[in-house]
C-alpha atoms as a PDB file:
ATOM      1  CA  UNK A   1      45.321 -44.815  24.987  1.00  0.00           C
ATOM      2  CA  UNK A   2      47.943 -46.852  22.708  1.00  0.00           C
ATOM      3  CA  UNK A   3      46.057 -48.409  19.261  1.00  0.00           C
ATOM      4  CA  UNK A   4      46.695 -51.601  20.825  1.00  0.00           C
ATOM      5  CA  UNK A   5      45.477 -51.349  24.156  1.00  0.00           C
ATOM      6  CA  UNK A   6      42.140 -51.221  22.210  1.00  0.00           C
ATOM      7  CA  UNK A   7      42.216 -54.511  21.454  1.00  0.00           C
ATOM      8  CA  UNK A   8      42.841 -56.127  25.004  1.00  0.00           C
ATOM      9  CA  UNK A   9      40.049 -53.979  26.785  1.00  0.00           C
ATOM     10  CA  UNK A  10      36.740 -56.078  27.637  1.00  0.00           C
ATOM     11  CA  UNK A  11      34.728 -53.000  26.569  1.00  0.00           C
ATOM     12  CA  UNK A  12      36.132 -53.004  23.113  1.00  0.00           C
ATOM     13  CA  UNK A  13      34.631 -56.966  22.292  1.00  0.00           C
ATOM     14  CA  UNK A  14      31.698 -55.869  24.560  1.00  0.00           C
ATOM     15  CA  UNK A  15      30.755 -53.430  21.781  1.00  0.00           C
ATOM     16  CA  UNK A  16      31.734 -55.266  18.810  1.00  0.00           C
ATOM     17  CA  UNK A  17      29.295 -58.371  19.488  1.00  0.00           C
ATOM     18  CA  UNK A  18      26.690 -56.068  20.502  1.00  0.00           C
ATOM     19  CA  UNK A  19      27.084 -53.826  17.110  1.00  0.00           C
ATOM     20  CA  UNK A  20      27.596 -57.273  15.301  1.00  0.00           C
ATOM     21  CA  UNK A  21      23.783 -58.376  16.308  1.00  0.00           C
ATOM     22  CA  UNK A  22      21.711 -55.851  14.061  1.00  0.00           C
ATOM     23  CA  UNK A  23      24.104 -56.862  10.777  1.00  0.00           C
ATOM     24  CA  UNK A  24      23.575 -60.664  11.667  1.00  0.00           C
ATOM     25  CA  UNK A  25      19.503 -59.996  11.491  1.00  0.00           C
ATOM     26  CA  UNK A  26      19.644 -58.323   8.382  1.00  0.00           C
ATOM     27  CA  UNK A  27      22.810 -60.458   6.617  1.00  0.00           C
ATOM     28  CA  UNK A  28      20.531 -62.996   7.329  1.00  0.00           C
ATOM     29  CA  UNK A  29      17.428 -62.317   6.105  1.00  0.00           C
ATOM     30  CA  UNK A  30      19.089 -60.809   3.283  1.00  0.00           C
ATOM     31  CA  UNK A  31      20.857 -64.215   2.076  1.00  0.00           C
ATOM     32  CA  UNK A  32      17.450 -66.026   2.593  1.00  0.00           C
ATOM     33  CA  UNK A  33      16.009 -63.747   0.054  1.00  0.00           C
ATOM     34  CA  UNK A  34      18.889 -64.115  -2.208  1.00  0.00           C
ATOM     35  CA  UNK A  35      19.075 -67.853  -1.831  1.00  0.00           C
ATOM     36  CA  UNK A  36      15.396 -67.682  -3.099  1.00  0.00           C
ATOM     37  CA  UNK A  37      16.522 -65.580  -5.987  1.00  0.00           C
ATOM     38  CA  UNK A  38      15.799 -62.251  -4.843  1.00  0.00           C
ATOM     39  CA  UNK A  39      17.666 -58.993  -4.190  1.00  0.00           C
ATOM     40  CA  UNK A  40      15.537 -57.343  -1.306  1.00  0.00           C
ATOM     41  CA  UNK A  41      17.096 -53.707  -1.346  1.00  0.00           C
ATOM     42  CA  UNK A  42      13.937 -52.913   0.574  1.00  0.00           C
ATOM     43  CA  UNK A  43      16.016 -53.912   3.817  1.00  0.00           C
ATOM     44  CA  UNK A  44      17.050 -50.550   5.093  1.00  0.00           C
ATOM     45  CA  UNK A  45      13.590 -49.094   4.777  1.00  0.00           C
ATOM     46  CA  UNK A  46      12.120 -52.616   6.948  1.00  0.00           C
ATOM     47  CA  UNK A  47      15.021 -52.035   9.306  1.00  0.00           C
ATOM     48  CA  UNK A  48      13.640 -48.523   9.990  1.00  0.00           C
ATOM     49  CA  UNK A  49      10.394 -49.441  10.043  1.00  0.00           C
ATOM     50  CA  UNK A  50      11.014 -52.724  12.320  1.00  0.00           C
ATOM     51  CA  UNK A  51      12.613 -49.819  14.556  1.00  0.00           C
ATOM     52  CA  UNK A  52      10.112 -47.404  14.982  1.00  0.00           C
ATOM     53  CA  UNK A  53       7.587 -49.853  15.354  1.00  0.00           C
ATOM     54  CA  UNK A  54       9.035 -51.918  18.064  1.00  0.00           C
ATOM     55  CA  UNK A  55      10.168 -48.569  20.369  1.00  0.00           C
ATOM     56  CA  UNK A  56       6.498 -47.234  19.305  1.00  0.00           C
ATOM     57  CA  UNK A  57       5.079 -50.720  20.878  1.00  0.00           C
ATOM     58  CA  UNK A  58       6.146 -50.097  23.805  1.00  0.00           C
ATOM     59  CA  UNK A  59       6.323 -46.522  24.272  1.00  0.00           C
ATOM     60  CA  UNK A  60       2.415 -46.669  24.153  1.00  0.00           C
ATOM     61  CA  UNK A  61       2.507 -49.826  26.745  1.00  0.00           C
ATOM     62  CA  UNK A  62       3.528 -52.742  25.237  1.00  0.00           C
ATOM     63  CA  UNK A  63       5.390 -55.336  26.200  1.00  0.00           C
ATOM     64  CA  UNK A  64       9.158 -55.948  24.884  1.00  0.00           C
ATOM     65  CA  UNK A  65       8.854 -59.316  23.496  1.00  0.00           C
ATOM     66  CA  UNK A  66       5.735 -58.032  21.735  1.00  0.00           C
ATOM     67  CA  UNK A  67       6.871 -55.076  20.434  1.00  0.00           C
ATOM     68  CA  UNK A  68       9.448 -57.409  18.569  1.00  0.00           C
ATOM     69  CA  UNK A  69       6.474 -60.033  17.435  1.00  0.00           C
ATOM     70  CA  UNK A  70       4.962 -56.937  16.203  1.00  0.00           C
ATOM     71  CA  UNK A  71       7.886 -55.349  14.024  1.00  0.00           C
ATOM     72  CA  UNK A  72       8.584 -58.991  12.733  1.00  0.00           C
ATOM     73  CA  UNK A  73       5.242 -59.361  11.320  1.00  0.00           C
ATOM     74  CA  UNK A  74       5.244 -55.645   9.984  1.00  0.00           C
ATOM     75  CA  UNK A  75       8.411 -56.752   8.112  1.00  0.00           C
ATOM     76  CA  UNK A  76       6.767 -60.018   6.711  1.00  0.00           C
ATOM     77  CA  UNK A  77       4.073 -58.424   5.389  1.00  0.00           C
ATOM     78  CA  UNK A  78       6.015 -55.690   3.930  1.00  0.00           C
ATOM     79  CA  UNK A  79       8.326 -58.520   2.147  1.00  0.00           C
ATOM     80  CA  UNK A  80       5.007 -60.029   0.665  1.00  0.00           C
ATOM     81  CA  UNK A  81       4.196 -56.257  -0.794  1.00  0.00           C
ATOM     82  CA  UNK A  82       7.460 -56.342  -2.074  1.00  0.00           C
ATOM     83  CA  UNK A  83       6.964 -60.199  -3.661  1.00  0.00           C
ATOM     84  CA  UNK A  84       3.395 -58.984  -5.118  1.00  0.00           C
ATOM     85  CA  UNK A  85       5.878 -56.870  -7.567  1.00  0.00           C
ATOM     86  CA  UNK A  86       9.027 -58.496  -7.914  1.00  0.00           C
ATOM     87  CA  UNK A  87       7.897 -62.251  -7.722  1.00  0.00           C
ATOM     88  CA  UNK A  88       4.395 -62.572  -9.293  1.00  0.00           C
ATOM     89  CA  UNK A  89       4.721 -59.445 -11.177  1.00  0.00           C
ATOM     90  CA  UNK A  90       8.420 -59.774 -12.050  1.00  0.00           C
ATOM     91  CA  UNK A  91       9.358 -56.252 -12.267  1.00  0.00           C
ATOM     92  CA  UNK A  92      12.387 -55.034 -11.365  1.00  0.00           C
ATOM     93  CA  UNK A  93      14.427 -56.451  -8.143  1.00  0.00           C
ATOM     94  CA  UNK A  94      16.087 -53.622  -8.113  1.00  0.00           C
ATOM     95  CA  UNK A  95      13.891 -50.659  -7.998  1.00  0.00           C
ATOM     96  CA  UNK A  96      10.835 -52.410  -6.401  1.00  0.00           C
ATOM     97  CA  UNK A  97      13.538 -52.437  -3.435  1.00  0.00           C
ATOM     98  CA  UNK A  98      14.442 -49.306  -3.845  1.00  0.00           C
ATOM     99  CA  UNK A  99      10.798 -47.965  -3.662  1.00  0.00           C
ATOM    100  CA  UNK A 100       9.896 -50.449  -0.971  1.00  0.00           C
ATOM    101  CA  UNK A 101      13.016 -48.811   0.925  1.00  0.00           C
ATOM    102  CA  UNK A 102      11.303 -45.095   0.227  1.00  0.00           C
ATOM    103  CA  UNK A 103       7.996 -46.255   1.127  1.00  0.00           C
ATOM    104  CA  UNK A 104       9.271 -47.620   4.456  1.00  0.00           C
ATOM    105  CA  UNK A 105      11.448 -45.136   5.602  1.00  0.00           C
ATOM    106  CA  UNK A 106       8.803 -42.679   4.729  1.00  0.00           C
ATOM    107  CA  UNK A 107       5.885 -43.827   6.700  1.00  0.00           C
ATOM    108  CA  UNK A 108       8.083 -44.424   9.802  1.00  0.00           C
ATOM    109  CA  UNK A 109       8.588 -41.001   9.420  1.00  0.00           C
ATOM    110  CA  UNK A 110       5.238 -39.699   8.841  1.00  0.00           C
ATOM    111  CA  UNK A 111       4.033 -42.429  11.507  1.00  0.00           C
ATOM    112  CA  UNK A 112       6.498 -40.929  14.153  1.00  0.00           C
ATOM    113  CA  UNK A 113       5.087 -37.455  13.630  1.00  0.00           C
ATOM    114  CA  UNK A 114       0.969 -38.267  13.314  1.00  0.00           C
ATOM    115  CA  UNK A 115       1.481 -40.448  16.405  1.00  0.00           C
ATOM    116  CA  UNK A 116       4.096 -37.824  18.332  1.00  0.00           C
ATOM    117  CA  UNK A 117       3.555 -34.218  17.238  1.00  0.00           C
ATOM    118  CA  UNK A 118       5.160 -31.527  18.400  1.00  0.00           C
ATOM    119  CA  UNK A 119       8.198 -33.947  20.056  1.00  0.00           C
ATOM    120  CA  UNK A 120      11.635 -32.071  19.376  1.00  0.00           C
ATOM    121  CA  UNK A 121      13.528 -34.868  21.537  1.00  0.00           C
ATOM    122  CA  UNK A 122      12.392 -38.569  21.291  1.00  0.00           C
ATOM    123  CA  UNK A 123      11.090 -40.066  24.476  1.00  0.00           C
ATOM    124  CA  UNK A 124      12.483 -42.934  26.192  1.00  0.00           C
ATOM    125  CA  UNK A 125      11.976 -46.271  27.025  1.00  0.00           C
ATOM    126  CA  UNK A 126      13.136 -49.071  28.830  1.00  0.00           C
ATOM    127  CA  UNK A 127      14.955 -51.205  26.716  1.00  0.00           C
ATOM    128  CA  UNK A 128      16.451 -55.031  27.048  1.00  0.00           C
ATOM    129  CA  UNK A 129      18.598 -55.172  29.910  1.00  0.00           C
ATOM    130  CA  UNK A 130      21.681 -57.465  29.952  1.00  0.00           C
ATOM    131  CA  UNK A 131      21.415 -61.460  30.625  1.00  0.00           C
ATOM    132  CA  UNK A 132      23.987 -62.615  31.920  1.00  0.00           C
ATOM    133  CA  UNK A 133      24.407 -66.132  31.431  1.00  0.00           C
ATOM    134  CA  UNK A 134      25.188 -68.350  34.540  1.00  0.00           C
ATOM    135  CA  UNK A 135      28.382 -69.172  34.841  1.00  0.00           C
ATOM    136  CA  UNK A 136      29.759 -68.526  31.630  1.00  0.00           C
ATOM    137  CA  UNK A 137      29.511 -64.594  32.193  1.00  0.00           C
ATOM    138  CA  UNK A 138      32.132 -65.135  35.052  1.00  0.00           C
ATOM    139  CA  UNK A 139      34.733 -66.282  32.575  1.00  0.00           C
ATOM    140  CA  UNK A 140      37.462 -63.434  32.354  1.00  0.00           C
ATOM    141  CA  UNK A 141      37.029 -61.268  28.910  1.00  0.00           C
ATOM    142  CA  UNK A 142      35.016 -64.063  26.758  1.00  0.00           C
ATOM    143  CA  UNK A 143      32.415 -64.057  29.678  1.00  0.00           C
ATOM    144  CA  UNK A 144      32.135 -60.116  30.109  1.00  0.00           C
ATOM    145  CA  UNK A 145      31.981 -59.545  26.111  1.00  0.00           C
ATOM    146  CA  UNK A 146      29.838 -62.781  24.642  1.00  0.00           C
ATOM    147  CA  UNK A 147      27.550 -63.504  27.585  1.00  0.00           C
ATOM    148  CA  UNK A 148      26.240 -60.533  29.528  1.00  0.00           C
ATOM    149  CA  UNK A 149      24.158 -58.914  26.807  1.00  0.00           C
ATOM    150  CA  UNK A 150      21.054 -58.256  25.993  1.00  0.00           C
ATOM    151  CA  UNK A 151      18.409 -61.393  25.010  1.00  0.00           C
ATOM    152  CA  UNK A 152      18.409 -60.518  21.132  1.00  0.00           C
ATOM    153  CA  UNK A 153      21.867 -60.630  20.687  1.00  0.00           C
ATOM    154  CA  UNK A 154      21.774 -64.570  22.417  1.00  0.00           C
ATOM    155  CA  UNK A 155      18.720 -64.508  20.234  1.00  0.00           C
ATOM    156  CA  UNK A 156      20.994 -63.412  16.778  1.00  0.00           C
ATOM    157  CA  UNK A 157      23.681 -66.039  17.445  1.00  0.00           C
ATOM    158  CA  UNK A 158      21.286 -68.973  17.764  1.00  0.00           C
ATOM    159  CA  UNK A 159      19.584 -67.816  14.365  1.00  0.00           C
ATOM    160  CA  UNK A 160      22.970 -68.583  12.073  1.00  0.00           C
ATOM    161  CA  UNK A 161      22.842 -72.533  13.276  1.00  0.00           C
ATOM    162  CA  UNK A 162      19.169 -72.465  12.853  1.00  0.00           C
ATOM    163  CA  UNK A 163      19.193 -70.709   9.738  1.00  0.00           C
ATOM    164  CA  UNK A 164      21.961 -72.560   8.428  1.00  0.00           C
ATOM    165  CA  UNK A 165      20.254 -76.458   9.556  1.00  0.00           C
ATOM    166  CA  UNK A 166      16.857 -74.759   7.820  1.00  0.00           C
ATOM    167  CA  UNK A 167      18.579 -74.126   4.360  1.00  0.00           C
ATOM    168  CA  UNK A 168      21.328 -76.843   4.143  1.00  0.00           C
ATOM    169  CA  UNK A 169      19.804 -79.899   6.209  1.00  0.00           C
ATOM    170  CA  UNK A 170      16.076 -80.058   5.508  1.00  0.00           C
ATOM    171  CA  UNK A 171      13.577 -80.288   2.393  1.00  0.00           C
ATOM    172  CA  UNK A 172      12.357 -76.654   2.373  1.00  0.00           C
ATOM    173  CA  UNK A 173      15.572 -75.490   2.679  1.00  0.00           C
ATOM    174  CA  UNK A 174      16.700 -77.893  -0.147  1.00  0.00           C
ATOM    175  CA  UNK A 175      13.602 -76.171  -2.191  1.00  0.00           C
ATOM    176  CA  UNK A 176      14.844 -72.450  -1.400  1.00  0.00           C
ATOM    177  CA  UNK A 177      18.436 -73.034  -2.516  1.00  0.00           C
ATOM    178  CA  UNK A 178      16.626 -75.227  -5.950  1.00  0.00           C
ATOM    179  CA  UNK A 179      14.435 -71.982  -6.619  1.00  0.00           C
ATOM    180  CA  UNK A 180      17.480 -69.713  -6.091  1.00  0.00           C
ATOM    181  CA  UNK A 181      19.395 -71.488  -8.910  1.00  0.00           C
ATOM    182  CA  UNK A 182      16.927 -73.590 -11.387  1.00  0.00           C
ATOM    183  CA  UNK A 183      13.544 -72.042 -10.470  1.00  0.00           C
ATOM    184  CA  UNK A 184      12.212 -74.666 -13.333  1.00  0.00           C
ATOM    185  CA  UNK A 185      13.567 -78.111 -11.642  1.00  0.00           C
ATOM    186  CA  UNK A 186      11.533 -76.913  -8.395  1.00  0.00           C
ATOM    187  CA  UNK A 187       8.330 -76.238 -11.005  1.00  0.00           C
ATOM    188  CA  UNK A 188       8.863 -79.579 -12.379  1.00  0.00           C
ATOM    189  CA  UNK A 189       8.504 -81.400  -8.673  1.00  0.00           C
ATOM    190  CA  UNK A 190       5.138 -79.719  -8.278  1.00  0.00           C
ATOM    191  CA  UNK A 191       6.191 -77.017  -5.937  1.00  0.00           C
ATOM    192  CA  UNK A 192       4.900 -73.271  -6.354  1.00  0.00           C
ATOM    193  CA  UNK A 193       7.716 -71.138  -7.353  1.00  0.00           C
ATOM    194  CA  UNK A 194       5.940 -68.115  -6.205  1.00  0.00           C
ATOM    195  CA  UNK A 195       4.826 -69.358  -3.156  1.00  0.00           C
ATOM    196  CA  UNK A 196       8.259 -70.427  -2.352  1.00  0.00           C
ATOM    197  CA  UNK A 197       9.935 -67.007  -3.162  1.00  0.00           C
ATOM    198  CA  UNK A 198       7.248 -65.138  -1.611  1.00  0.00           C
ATOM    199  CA  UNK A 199       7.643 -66.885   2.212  1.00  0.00           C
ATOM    200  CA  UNK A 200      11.587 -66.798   1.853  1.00  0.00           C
ATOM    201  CA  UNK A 201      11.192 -62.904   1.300  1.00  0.00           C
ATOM    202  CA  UNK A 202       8.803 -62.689   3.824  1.00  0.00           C
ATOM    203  CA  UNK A 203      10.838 -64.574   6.587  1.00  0.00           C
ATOM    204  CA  UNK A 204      14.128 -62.862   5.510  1.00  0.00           C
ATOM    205  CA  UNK A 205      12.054 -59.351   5.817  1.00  0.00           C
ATOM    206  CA  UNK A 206      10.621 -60.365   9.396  1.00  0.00           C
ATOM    207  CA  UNK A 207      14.236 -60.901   9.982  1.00  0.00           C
ATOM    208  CA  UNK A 208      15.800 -57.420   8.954  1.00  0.00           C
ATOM    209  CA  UNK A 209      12.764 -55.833  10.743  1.00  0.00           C
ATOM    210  CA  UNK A 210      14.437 -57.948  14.197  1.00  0.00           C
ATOM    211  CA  UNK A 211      17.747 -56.356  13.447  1.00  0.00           C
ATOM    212  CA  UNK A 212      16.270 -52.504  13.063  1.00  0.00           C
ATOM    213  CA  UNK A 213      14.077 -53.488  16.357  1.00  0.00           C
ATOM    214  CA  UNK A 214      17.275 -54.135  18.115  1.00  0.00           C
ATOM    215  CA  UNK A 215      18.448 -50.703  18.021  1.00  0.00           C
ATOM    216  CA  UNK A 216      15.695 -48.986  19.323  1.00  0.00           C
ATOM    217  CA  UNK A 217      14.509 -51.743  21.930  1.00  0.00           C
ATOM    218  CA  UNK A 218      18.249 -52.895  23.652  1.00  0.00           C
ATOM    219  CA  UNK A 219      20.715 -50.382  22.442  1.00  0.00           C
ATOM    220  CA  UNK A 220      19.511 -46.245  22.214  1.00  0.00           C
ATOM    221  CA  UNK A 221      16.323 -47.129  24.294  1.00  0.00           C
ATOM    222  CA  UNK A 222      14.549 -44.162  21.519  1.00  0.00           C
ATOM    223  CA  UNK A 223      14.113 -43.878  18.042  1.00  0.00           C
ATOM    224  CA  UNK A 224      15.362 -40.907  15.506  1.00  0.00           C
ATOM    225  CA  UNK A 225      15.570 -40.213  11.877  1.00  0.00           C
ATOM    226  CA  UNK A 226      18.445 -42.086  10.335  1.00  0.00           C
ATOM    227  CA  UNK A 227      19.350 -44.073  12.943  1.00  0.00           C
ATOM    228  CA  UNK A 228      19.539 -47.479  11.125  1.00  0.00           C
ATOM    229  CA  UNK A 229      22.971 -45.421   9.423  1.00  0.00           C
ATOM    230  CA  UNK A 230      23.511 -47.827   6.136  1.00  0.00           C
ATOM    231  CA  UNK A 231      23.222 -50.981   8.208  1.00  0.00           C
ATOM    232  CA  UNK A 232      20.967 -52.390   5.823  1.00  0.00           C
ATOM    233  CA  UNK A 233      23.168 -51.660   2.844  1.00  0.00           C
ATOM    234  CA  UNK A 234      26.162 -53.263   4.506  1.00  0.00           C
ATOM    235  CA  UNK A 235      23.964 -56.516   5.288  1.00  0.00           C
ATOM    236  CA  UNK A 236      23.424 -56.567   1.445  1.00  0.00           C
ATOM    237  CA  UNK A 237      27.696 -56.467   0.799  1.00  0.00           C
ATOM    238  CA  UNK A 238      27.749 -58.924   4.015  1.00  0.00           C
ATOM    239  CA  UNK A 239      26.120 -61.364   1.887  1.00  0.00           C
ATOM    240  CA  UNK A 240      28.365 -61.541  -0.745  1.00  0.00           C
ATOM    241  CA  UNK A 241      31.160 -61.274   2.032  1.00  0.00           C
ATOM    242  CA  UNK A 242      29.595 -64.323   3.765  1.00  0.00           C
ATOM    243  CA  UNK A 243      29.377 -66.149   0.159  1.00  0.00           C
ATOM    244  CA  UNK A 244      26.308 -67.023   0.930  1.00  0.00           C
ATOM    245  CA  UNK A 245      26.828 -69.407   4.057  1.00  0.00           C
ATOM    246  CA  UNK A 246      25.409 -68.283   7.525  1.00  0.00           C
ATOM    247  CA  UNK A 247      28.517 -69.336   9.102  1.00  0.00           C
ATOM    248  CA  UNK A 248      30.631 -66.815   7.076  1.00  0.00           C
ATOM    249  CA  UNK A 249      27.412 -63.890   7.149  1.00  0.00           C
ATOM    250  CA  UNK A 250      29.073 -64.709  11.316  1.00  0.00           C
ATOM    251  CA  UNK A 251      31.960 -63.270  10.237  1.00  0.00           C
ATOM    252  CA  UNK A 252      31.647 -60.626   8.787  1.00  0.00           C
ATOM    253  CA  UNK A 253      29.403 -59.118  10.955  1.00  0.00           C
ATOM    254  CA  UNK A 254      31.672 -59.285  13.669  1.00  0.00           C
ATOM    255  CA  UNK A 255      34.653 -57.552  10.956  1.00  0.00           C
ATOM    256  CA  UNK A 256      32.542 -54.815  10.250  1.00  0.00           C
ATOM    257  CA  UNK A 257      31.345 -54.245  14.084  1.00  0.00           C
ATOM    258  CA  UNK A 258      34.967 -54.396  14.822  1.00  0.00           C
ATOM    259  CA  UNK A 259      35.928 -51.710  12.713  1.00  0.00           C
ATOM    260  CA  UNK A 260      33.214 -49.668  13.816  1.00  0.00           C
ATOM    261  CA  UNK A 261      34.056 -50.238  17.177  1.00  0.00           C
ATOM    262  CA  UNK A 262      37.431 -49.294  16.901  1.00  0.00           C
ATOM    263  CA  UNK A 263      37.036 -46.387  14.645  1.00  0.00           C
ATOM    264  CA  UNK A 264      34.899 -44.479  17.725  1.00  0.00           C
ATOM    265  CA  UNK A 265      37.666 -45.924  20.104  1.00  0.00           C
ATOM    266  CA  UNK A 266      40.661 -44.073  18.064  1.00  0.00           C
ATOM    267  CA  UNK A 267      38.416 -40.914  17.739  1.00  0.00           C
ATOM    268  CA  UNK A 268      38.734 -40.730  21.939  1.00  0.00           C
ATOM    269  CA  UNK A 269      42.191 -41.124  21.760  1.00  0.00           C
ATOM    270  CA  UNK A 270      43.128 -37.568  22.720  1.00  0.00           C
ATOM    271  CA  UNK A 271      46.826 -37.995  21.076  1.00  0.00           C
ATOM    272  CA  UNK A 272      45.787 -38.483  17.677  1.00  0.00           C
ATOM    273  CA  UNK A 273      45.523 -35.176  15.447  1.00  0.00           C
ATOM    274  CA  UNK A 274      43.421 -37.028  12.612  1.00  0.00           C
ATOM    275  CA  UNK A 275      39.864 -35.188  11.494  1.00  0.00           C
ATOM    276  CA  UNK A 276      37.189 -37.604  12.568  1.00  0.00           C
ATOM    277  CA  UNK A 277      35.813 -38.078   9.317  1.00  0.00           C
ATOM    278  CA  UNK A 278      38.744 -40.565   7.995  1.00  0.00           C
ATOM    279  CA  UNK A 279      37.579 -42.862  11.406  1.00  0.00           C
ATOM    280  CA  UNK A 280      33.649 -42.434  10.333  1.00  0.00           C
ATOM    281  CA  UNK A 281      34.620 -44.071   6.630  1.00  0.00           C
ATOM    282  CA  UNK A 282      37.297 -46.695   8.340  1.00  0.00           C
ATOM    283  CA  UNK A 283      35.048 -49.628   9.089  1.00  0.00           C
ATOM    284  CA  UNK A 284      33.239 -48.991   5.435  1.00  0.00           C
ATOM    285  CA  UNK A 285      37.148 -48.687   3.375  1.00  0.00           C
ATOM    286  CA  UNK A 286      37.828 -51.837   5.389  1.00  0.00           C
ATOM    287  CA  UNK A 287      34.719 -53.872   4.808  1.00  0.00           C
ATOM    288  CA  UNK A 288      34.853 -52.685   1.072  1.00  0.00           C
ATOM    289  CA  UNK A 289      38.502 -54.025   0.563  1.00  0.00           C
ATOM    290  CA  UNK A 290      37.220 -57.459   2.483  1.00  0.00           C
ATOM    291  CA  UNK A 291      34.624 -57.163  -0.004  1.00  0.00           C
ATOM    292  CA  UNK A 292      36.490 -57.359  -2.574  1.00  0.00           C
ATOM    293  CA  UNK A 293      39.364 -59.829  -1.897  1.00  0.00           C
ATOM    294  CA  UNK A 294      36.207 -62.702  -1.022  1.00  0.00           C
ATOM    295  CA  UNK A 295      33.732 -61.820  -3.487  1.00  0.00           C
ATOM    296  CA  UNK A 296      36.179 -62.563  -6.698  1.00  0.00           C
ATOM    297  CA  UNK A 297      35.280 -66.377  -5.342  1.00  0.00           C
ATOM    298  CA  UNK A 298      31.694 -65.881  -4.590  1.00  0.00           C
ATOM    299  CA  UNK A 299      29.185 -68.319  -6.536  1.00  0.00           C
ATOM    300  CA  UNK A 300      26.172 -66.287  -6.418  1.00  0.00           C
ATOM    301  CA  UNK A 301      22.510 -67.834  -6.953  1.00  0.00           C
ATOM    302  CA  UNK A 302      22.129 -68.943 -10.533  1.00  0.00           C
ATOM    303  CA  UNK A 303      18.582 -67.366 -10.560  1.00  0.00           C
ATOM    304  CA  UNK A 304      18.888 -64.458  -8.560  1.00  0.00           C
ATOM    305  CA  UNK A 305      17.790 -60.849 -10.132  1.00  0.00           C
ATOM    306  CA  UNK A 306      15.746 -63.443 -12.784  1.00  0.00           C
ATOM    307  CA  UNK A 307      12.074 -63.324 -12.493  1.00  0.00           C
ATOM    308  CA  UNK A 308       9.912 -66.849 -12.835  1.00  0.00           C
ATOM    309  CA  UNK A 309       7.655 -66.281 -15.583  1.00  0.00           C
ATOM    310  CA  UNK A 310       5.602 -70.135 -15.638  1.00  0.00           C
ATOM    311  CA  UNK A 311       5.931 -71.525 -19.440  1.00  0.00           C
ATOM    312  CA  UNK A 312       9.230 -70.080 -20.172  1.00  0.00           C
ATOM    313  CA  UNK A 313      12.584 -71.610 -20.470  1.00  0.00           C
END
């Protein structure tokens, strides 16, 4: 196959919107947290866990839909362990998320094997299958690749607008942006700080725990060890990509999925003599250099990585 036949094959855009929706959940949540003031590097351990707990749901019996009620609130209450130490305790942003991601990852491991010992190959489900949306499905390419997948992408898409009215066009949103940048101004107008921190984390966790559901609920129909792959820690880079704006986190989800989609595209290519290791790092050199060319303009939260302590200035 020619490198640019890639780009004009339905399958290719198919893939990259579809690989786009699990980076939308957690850029998302992700810049909620930061626009409260707080670096959640907890997000790849509540990806895994939102994962395993969804497929788990309904591997025992449970119901789709539930199964991703369930790993949302699993991810909001891990978000409010992870505020207990980094809001009202103020320790460290940086390794509370780092031990929330251990933690995590850890007892979706340990969970996997209490509930399923002795299992050498994960069982399957039945996942999410493809919507396709009346009418606008039938429209050549755009139709096949944006609206005949599965109801959590749909579900993704929808989230930027709403996430972006909730931050930028209503008073709580006004308040999460305030506590992000002058954590004292929102004190002064009788607001908690804490409180306020603590629910942003805690939506923004339910969030990433959507995004690792995805996988194991509408893509691999299973779960295994490692399959979230660094999602989570590009979500965190996809923030600073994005700026901070939902409309740009859009963006650069879809860059990275592209790359990623292409990179296993080129491997297939039978004519190419290339070890498959440079196309595994492709989509990550790529999103690194976008990284860097948009993030020397980035205006980060003033308050973000700085711990409210009530009293000081």
């Amino acid at each position: 196959m020619d490198f640019l036949d890639i780009f004009l094959t339905v399958g290719f855009w198919a893939a990259t919107v579809r690989m786009a929706t699990p980076l939308i959940f957690g850029t998302l949540g992700e810049l909620i947290c930061e626009r409260a003031g707080v670096l959640n590097l907890g997000i790849e351990g509540i990806m895994t866990m939102g994962a395993m707990v969804a497929w788990m749901w309904v591997y025992q019996g449970g119901d789709l839909w539930t199964g991703i009620l369930v790993a949302a609130l699993l991810g909001a209450a891990i978000g409010i362990l992870h505020s207990g130490f980094s809001v009202y305790m103020g320790l460290s942003q940086h390794v509370t998320g780092i031990g929330i991601t251990l933690l995590s990852m850890s007892l979706s491991y340990f969970s996997f094997r209490m509930l399923l010992p002795g299992i050498s190959t994960p069982p399957k489900i039945t996942p999410f299958a493809p919507w396709p949306v009346p009418g606008l499905s039938e429209i050549p390419v755009i139709g096949e690749a944006l609206f005949t997948q599965t109801p959590l992408t749909y579900l993704a898409f929808l989230a930027i607008p709403a996430v972006a009215w909730l931050l930028y066009r209503t008073p709580i949103g006004l308040a999460v942006r305030t506590v992000g940048e002058n954590p004292m101004a929102v004190e002064a107008q009788g607001i908690n700080v804490f409180h306020l921190r603590t629910g942003a984390v805690a939506v923004g966790s339910a969030l990433m725990a959507v995004g690792g559901a995805f996988l194991t609920v509408s893509v691999f129909d299973a779960f295994y060890f490692d399959m979230v792959n660094g999602r989570g820690w590009i979500s965190i880079a996809l923030v600073i990509f994005a700026s901070w704006h939902p409309g740009k986190a859009l963006l650069g989800a879809l860059l990275f999925a592209a790359f990623d989609a292409l990179q296993i595209r080129v491997q297939q290519a039978s004519d190419i003599a290339i070890p498959y290791q440079f196309f595994l790092m492709m989509p990550y050199v790529m999103s690194i250099l976008a990284l860097i060319v948009m993030s020397r303009r980035a205006a980060y939260p003033k308050a973000l990585l700085t711990p409210f302590r009530r009293g000081e200035r």
